[in-house]
Protein backbone atom coordinates (compact mmCIF):
# COMPACT_ATOMS: atom_id res chain seq x y z
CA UNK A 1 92.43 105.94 113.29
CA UNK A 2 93.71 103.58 116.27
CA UNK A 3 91.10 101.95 118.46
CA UNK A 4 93.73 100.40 121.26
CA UNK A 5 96.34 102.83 122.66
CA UNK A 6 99.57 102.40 120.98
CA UNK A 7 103.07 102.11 122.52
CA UNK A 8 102.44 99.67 124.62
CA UNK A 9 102.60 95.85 124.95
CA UNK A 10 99.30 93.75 124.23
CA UNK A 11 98.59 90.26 124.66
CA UNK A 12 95.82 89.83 122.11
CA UNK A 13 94.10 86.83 123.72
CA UNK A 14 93.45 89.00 127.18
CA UNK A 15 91.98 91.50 125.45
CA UNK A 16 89.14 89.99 124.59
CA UNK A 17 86.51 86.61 126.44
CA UNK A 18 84.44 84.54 125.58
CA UNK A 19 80.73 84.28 125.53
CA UNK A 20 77.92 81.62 125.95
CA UNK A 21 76.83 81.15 122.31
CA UNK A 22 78.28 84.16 120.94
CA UNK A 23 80.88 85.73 118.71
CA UNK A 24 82.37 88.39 120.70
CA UNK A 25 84.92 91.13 118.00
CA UNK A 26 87.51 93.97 119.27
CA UNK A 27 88.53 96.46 116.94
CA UNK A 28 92.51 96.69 117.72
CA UNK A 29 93.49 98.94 115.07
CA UNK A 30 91.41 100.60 112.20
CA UNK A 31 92.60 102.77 109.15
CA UNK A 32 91.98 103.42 105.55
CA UNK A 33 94.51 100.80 104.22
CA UNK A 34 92.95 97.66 106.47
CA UNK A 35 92.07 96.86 110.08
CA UNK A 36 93.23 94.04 112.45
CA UNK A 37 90.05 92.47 114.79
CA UNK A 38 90.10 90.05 117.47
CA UNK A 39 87.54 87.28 118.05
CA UNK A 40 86.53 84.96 120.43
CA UNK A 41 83.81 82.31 119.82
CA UNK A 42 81.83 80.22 121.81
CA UNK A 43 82.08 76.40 121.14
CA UNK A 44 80.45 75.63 118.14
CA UNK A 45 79.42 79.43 117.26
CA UNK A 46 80.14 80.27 113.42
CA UNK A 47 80.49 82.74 110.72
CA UNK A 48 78.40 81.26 107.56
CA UNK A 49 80.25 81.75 104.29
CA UNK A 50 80.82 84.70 102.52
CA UNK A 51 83.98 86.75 100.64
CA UNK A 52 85.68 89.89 100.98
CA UNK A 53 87.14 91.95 98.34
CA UNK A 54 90.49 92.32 100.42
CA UNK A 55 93.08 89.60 101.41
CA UNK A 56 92.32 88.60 105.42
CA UNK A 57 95.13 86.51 107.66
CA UNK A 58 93.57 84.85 110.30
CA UNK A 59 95.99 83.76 112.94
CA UNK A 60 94.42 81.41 115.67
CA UNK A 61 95.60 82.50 119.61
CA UNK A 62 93.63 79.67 121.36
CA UNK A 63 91.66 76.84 120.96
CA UNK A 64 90.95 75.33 117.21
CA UNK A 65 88.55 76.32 114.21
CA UNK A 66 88.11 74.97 110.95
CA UNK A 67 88.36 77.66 108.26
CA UNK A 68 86.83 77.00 104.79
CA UNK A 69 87.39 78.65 101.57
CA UNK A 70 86.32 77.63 98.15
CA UNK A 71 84.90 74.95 99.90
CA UNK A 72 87.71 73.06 101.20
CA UNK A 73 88.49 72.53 105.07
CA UNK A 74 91.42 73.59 106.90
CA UNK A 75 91.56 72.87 110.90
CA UNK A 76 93.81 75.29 112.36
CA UNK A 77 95.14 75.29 115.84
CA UNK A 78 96.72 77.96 118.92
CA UNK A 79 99.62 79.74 117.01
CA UNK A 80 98.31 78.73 113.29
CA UNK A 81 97.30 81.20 110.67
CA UNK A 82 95.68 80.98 107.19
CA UNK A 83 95.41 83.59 104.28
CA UNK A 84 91.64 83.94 102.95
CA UNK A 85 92.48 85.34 98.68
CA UNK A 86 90.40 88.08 98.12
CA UNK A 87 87.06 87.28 96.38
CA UNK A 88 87.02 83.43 97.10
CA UNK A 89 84.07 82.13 99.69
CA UNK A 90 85.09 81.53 103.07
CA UNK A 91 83.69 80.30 106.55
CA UNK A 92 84.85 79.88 110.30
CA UNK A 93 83.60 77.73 112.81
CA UNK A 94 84.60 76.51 116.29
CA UNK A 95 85.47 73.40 117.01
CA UNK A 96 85.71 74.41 120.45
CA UNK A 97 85.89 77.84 122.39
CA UNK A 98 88.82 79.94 120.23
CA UNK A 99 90.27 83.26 119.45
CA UNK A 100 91.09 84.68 116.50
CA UNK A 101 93.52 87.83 114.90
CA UNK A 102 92.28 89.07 111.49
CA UNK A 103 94.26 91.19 109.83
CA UNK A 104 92.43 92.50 106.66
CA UNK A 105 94.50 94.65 104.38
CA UNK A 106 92.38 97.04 101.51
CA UNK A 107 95.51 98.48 99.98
């Protein structure tokens, strides 16, 4: 099932704004095998930790966030991307105002 039309060229980061002391998410595309999301948080804003029995890429499109999993700190920046393993604890927070693409794959 797609959520955005298809065929036709997106820039991720306009697709989605920002708001005051919020995480805003966009559905891009969802379907039985996984589902790619875009974020945007507010400066600050965060998701408290947690796992996922799936493999997620985040790739950052603006701004900076510090991603941790298994309890260790990565600060990631516009055009960076980490893999969060399956099954291991993981966090985001924003340094300041960012954007996010997850890609979550359950196949």
């Amino acid at each position: 099932m797609t959520t955005t039309p298809s065929a036709q060229t997106l820039t991720f980061a306009d697709l989605i704004g920002y708001q005051e002391g919020a995480i805003v998410s966009r559905v891009i595309l969802k379907a039985e095998a996984g589902n790619v999301t875009l974020f945007a948080f507010d400066a600050g804003q965060e998701l408290s930790e947690h796992t996922a029995p799936f493999d997620a890429l985040v790739h950052v499109l603006e701004g900076e966030a510090e991603i941790r999993i298994s309890g260790q700190p990565f600060q990631l920046k516009t055009g960076e991307a980490i893999l969060m393993p399956a099954d291991q604890p993981h966090a985001v927070k924003a340094v300041n105002k960012f954007k996010m693409l997850l890609t979550m794959i359950r196949a």
